[in-house]
N, C-alpha and C. Protein backbone atom coordinates (compact mmCIF):
# COMPACT_ATOMS: atom_id res chain seq x y z
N UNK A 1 14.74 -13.20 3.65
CA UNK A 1 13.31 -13.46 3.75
C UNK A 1 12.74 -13.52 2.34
N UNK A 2 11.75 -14.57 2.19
CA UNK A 2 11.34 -14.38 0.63
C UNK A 2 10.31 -13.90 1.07
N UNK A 3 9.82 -13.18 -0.71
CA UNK A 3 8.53 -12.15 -0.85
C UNK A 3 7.74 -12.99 -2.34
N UNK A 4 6.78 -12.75 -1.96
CA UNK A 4 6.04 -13.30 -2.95
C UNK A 4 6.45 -12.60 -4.51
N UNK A 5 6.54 -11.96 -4.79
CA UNK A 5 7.04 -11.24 -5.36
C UNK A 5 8.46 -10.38 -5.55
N UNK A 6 9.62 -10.42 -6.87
CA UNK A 6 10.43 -9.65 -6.19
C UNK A 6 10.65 -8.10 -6.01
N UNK A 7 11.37 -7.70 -5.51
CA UNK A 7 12.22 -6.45 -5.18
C UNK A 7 11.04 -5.65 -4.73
N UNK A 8 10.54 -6.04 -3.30
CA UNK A 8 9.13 -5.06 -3.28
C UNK A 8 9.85 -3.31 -2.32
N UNK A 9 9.03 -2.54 -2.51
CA UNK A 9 8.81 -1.38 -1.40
C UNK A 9 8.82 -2.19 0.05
N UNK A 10 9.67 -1.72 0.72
CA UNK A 10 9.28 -2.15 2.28
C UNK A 10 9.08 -1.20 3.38
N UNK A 11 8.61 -1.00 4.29
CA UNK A 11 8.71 -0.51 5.64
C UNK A 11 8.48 -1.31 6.92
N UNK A 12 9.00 -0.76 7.32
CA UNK A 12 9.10 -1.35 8.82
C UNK A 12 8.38 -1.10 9.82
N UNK A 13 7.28 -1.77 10.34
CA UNK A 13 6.63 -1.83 11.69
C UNK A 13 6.82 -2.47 12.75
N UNK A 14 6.44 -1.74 13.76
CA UNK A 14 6.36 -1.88 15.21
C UNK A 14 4.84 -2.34 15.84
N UNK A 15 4.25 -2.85 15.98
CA UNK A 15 3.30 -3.37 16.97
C UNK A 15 2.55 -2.79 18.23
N UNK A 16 2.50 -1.38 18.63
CA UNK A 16 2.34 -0.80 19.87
C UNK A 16 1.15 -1.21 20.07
N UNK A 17 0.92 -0.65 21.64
CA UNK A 17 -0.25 -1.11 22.67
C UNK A 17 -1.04 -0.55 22.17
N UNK A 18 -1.20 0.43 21.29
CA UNK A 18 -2.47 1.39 21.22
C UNK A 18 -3.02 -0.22 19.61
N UNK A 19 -2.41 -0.40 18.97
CA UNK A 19 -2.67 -1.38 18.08
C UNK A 19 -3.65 -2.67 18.53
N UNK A 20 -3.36 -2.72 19.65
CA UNK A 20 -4.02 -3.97 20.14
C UNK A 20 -5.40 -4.39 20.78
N UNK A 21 -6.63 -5.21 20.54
CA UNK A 21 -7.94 -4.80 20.39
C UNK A 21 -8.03 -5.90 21.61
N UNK A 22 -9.69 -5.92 21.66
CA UNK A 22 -9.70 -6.93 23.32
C UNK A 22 -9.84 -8.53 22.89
N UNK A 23 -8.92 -8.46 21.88
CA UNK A 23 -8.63 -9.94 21.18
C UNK A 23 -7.07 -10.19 21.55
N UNK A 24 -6.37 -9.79 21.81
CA UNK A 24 -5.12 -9.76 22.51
C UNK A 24 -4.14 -9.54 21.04
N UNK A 25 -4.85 -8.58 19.86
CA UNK A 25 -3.69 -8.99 19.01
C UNK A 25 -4.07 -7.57 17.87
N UNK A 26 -3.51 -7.22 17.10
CA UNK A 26 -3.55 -5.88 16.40
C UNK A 26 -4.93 -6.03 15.19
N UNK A 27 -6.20 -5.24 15.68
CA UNK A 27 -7.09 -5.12 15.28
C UNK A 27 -7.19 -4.90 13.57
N UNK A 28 -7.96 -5.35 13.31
CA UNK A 28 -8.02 -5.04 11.52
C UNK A 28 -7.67 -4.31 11.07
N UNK A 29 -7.97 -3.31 11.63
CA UNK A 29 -8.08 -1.61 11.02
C UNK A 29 -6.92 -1.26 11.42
N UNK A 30 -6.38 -1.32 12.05
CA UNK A 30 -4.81 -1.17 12.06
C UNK A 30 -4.06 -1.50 10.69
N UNK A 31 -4.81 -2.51 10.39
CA UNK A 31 -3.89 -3.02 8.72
C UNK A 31 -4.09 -2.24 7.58
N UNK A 32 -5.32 -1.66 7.94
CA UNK A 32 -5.51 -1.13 6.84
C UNK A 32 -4.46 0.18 7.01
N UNK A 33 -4.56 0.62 7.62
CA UNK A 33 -3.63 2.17 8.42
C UNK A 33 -2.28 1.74 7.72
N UNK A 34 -1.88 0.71 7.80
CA UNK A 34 -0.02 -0.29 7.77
C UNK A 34 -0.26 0.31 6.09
N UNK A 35 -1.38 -0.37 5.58
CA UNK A 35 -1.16 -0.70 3.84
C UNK A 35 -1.02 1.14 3.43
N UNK A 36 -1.98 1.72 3.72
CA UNK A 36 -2.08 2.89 3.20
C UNK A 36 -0.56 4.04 3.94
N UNK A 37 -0.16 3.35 4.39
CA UNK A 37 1.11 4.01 5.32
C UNK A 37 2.52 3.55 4.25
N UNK A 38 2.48 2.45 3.81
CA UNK A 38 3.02 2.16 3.03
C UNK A 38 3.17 2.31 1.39
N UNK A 39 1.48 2.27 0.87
CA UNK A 39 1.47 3.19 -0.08
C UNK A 39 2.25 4.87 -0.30
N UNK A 40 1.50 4.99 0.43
CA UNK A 40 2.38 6.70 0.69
C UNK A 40 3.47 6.95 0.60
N UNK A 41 4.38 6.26 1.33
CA UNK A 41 5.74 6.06 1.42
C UNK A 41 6.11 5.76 -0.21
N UNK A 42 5.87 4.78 -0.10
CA UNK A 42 6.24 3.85 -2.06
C UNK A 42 5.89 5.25 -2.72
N UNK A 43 4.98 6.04 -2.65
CA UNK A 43 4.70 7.09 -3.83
C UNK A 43 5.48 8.06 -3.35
N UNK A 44 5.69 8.62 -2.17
CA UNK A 44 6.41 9.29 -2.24
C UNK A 44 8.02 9.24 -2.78
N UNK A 45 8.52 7.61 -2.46
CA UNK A 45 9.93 7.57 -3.06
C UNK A 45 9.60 7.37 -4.61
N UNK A 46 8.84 7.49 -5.17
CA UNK A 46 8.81 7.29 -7.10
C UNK A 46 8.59 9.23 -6.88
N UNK A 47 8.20 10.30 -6.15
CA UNK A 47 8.33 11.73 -6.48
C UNK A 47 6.88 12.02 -6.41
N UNK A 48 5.99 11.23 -6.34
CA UNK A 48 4.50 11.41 -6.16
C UNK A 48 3.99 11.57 -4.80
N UNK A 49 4.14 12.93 -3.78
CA UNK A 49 3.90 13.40 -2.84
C UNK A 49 2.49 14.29 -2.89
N UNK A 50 2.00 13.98 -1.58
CA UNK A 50 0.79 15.10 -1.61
C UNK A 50 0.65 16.62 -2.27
N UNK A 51 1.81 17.11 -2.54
CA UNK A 51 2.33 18.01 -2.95
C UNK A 51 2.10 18.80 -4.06
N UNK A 52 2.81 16.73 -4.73
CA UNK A 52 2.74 16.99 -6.13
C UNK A 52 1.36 16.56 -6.87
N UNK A 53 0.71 15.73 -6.10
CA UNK A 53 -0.97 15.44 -5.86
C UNK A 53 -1.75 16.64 -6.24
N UNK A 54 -1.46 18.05 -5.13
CA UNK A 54 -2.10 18.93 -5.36
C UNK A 54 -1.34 19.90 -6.58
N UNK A 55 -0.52 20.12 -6.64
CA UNK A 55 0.05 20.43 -8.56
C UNK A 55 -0.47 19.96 -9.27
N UNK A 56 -1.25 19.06 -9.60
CA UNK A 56 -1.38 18.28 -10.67
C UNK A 56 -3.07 18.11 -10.56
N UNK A 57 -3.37 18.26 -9.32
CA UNK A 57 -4.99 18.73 -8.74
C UNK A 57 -5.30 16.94 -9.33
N UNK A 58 -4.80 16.01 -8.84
CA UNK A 58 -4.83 14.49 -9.66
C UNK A 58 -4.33 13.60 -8.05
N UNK A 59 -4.91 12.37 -7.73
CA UNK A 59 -4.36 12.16 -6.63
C UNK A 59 -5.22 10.22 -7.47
N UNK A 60 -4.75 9.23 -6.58
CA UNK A 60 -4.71 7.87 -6.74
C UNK A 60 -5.82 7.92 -5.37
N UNK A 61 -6.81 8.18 -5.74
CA UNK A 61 -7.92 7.26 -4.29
C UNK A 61 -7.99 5.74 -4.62
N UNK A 62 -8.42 5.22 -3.40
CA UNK A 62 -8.63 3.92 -2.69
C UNK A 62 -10.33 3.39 -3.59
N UNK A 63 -10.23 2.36 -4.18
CA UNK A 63 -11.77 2.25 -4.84
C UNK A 63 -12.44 1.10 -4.08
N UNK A 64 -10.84 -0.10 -3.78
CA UNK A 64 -11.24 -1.33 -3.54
C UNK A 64 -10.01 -2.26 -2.70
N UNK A 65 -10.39 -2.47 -1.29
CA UNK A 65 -9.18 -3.17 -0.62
C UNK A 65 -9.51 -4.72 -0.95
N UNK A 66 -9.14 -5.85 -0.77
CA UNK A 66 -9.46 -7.46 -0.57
C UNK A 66 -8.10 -7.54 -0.06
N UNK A 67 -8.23 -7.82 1.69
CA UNK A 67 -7.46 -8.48 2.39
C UNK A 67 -7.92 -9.87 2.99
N UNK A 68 -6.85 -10.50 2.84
CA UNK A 68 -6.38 -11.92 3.57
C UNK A 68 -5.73 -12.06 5.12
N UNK A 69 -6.58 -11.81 6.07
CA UNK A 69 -5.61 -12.05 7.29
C UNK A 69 -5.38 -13.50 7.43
N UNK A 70 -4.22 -13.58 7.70
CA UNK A 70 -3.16 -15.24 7.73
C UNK A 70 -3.01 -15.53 9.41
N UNK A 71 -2.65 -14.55 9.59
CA UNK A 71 -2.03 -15.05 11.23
C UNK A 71 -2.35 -13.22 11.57
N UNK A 72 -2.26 -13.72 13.55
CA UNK A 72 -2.09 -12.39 14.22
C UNK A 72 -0.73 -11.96 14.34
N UNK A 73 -0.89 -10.72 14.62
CA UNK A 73 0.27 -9.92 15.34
C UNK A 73 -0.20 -9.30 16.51
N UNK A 74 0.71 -9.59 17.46
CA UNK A 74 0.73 -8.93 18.64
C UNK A 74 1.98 -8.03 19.31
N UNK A 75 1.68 -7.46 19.89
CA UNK A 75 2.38 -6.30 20.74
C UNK A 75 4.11 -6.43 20.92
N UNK A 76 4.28 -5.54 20.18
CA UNK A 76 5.96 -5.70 20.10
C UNK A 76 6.50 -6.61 19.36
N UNK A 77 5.49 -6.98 18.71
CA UNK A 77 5.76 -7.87 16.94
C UNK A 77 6.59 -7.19 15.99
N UNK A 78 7.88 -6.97 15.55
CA UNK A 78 8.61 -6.50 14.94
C UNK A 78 8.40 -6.99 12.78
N UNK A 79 7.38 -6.11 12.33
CA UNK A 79 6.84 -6.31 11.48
C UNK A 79 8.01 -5.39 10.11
N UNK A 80 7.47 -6.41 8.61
CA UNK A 80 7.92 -5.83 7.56
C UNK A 80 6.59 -5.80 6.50
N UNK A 81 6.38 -4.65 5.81
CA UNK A 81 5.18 -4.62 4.83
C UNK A 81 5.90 -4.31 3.30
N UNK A 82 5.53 -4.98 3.05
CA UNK A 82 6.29 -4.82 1.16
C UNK A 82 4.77 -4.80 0.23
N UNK A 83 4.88 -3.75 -0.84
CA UNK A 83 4.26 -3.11 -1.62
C UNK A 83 4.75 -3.30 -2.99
N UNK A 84 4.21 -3.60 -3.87
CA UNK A 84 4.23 -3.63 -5.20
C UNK A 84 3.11 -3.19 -6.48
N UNK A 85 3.28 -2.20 -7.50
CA UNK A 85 2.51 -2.16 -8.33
C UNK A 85 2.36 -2.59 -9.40
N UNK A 86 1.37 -3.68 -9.48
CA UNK A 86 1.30 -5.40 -9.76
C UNK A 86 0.41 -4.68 -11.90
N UNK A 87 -0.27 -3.57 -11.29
CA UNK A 87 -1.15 -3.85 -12.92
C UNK A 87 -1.85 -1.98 -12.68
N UNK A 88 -1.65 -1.48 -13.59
CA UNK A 88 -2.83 -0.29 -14.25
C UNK A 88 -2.84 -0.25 -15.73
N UNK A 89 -3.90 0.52 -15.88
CA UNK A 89 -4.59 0.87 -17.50
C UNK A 89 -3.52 2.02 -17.88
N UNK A 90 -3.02 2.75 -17.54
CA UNK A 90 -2.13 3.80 -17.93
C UNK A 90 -3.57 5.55 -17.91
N UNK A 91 -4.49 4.88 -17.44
CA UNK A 91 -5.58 5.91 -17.81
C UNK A 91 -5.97 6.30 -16.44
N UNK A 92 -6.70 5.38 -15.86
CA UNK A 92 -7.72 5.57 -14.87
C UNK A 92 -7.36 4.44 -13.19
N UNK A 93 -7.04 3.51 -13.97
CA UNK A 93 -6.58 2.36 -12.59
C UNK A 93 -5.21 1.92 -12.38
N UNK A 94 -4.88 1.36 -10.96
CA UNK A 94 -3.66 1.01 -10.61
C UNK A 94 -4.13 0.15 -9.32
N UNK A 95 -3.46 -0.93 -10.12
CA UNK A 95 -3.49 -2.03 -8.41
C UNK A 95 -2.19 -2.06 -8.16
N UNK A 96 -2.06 -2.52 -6.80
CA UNK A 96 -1.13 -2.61 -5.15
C UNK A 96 -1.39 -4.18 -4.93
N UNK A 97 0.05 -4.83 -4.65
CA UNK A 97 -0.74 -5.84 -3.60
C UNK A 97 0.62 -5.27 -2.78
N UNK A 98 -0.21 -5.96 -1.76
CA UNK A 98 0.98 -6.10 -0.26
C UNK A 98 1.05 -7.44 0.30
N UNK A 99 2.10 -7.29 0.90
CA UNK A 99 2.32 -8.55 2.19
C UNK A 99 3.36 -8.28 3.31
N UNK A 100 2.85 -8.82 3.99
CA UNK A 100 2.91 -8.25 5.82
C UNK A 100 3.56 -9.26 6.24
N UNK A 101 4.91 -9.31 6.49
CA UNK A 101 5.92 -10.48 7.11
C UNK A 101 6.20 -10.17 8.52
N UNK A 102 6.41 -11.21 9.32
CA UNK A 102 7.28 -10.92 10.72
C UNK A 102 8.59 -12.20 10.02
N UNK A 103 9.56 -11.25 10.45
CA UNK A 103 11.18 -11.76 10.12
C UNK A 103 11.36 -12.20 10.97
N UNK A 104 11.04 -12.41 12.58
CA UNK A 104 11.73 -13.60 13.47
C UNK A 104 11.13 -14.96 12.99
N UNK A 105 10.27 -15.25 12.65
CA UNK A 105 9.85 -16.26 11.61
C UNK A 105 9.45 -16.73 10.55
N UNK A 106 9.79 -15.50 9.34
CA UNK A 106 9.18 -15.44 8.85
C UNK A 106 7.72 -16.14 8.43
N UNK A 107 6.55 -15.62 8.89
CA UNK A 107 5.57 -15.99 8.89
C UNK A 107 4.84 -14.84 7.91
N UNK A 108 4.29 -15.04 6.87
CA UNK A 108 3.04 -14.21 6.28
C UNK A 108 1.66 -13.57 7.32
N UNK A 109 1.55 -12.48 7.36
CA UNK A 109 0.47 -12.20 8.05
C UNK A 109 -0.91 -12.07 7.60
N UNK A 110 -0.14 -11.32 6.46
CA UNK A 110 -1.82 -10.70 5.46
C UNK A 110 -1.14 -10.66 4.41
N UNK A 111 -2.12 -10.61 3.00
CA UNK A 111 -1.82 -10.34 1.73
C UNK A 111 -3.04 -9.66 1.61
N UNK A 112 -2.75 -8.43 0.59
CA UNK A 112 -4.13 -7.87 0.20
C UNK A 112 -3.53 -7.00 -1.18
N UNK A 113 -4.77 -6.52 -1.94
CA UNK A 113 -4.61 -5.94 -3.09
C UNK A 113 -5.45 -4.98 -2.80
N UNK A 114 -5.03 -3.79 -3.44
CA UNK A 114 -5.89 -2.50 -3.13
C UNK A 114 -5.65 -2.07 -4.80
N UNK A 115 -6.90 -1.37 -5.19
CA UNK A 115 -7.48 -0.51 -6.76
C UNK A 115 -7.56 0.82 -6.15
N UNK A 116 -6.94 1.29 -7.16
CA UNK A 116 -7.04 2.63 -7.00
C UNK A 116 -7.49 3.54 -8.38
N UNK A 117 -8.08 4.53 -8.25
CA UNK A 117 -8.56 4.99 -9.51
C UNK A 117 -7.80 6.56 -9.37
N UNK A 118 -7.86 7.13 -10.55
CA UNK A 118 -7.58 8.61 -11.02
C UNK A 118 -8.22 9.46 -10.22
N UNK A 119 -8.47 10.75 -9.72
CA UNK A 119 -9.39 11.34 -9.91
C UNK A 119 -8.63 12.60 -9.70
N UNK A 120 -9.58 13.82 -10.13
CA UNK A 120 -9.38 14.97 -9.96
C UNK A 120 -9.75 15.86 -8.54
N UNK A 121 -9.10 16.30 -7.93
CA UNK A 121 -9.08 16.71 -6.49
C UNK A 121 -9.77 17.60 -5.85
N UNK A 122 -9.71 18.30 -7.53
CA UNK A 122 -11.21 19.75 -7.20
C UNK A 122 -12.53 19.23 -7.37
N UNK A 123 -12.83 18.39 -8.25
CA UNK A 123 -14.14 17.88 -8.42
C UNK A 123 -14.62 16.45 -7.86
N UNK A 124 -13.41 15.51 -7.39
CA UNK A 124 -13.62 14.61 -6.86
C UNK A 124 -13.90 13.16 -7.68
N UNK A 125 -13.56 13.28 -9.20
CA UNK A 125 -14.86 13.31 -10.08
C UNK A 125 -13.00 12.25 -10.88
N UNK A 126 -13.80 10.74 -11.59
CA UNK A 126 -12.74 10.62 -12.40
C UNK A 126 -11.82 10.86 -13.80
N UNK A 127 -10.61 11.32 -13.40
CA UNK A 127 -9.57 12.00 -14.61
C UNK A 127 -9.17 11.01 -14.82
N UNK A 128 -8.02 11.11 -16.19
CA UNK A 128 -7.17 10.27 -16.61
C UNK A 128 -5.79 11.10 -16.01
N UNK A 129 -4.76 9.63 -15.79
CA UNK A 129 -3.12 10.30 -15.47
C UNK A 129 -2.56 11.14 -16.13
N UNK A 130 -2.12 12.30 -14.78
CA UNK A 130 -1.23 13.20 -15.88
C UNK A 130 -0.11 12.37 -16.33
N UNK A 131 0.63 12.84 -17.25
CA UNK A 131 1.98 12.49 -17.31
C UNK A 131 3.33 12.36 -16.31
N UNK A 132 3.19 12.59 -15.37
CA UNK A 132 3.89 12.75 -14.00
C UNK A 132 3.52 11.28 -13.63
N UNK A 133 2.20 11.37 -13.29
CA UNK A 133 1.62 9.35 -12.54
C UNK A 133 2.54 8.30 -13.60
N UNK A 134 2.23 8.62 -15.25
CA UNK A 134 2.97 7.66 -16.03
C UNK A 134 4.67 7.66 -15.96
N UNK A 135 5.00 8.66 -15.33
CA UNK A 135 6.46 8.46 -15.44
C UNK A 135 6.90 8.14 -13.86
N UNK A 136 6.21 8.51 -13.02
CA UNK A 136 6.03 7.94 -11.52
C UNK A 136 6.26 7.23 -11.43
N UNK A 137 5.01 6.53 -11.93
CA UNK A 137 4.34 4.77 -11.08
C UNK A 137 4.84 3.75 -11.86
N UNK A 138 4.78 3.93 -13.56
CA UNK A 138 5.13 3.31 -14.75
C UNK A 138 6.64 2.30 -14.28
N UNK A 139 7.62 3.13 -13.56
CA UNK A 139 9.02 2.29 -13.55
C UNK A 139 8.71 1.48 -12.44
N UNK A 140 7.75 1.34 -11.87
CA UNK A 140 7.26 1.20 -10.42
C UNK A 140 6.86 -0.51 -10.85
N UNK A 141 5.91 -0.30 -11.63
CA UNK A 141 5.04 -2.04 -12.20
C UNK A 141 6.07 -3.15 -12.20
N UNK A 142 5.57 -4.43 -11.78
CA UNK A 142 6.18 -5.32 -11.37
C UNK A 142 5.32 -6.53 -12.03
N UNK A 143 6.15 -7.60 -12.65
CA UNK A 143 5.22 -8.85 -12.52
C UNK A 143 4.12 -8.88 -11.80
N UNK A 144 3.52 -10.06 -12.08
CA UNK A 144 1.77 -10.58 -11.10
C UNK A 144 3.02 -11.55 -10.01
C-alpha cells in the first residue's frame, strides 16, 4: 500500500456499530478519536507515555486539527491510520499529519494535520521541551 509519506506509525482499525451515525457511515468524531488514538500509540512507542508526561509535569496538547474527509467508512471497514511527525520548533510546537487508508482498496479516507504545543501540566500554561520530548520525538521527524 503506498503512504503519502514514507515509513509512517500505523495502527489498525476496525469500524464497529457503535461508530456509525444516521448517515449509514462512521461519524466525524469518531476520526478524531482514530487520530488521537494513534498519536498516543506513536508516543508511546518513541518512550513518551502518560507517565512519563506526568514526570516531566510537560505533556504535547492538541492546539489545532485541519481534517480532509475523502471518502466514508462504514461498518466492518477494515481500516489502517499512519502518523508522522512532519515539523516542530524544538521549543514549543510539533505537527502530525495522518492518513486513514482502507487496504481492500486502497482508498484514502482522510488526511489531516494536527499542532500541538508544549505545556506544563500543573499550570496548564505554555513550557518549552524537556529534553526527553527532544530525544523522543526528534528521531521521530520525517520529511513534508
Amino acid at each position: 500500500m503506498s503512504w503519502d509519506l514514507a515509513t509512517p506509525f500505523i495502527i489498525d482499525l476496525r469500524v464497529g456499530s457503535e461508530d456509525i451515525d444516521g448517515l449509514g457511515h462512521a461519524n466525524n468524531a469518531v476520526y478524531v478519536t482514530w487520530l488521537e488514538r494513534c498519536a498516543w500509540r506513536h508516543s508511546q512507542r518513541l518512550g513518551l507515555d502518560l507517565a512519563e508526561y506526568r514526570r516531566l509535569d510537560r505533556a504535547m496538547a492538541v492546539v489545532r486539527h485541519e481534517i480532509d474527509y475523502l471518502a466514508a467508512a462504514y461498518e466492518d471497514d477494515e481500516l489502517q491510520l499512519g502518523t508522522w511527525i512532519v515539523d516542530w520548533d524544538q521549543r514549543l510546537r510539533m505537527t502530525r499529519r495522518f492518513q486513514l487508508k482502507r487496504p481492500s482498496d486502497g482508498v484514502t479516507l482522510l488526511r489531516a494535520q494536527t499542532t500541538f504545543a508544549c505545556i506544563e501540566l500543573s499550570s496548564g500554561k505554555p513550557k518549552r521541551m524537556p529534553a526527553e520530548f527532544l530525544d523522543g520525538y526528534g528521531p521521530a521527524l520525517t520529511g513534508r
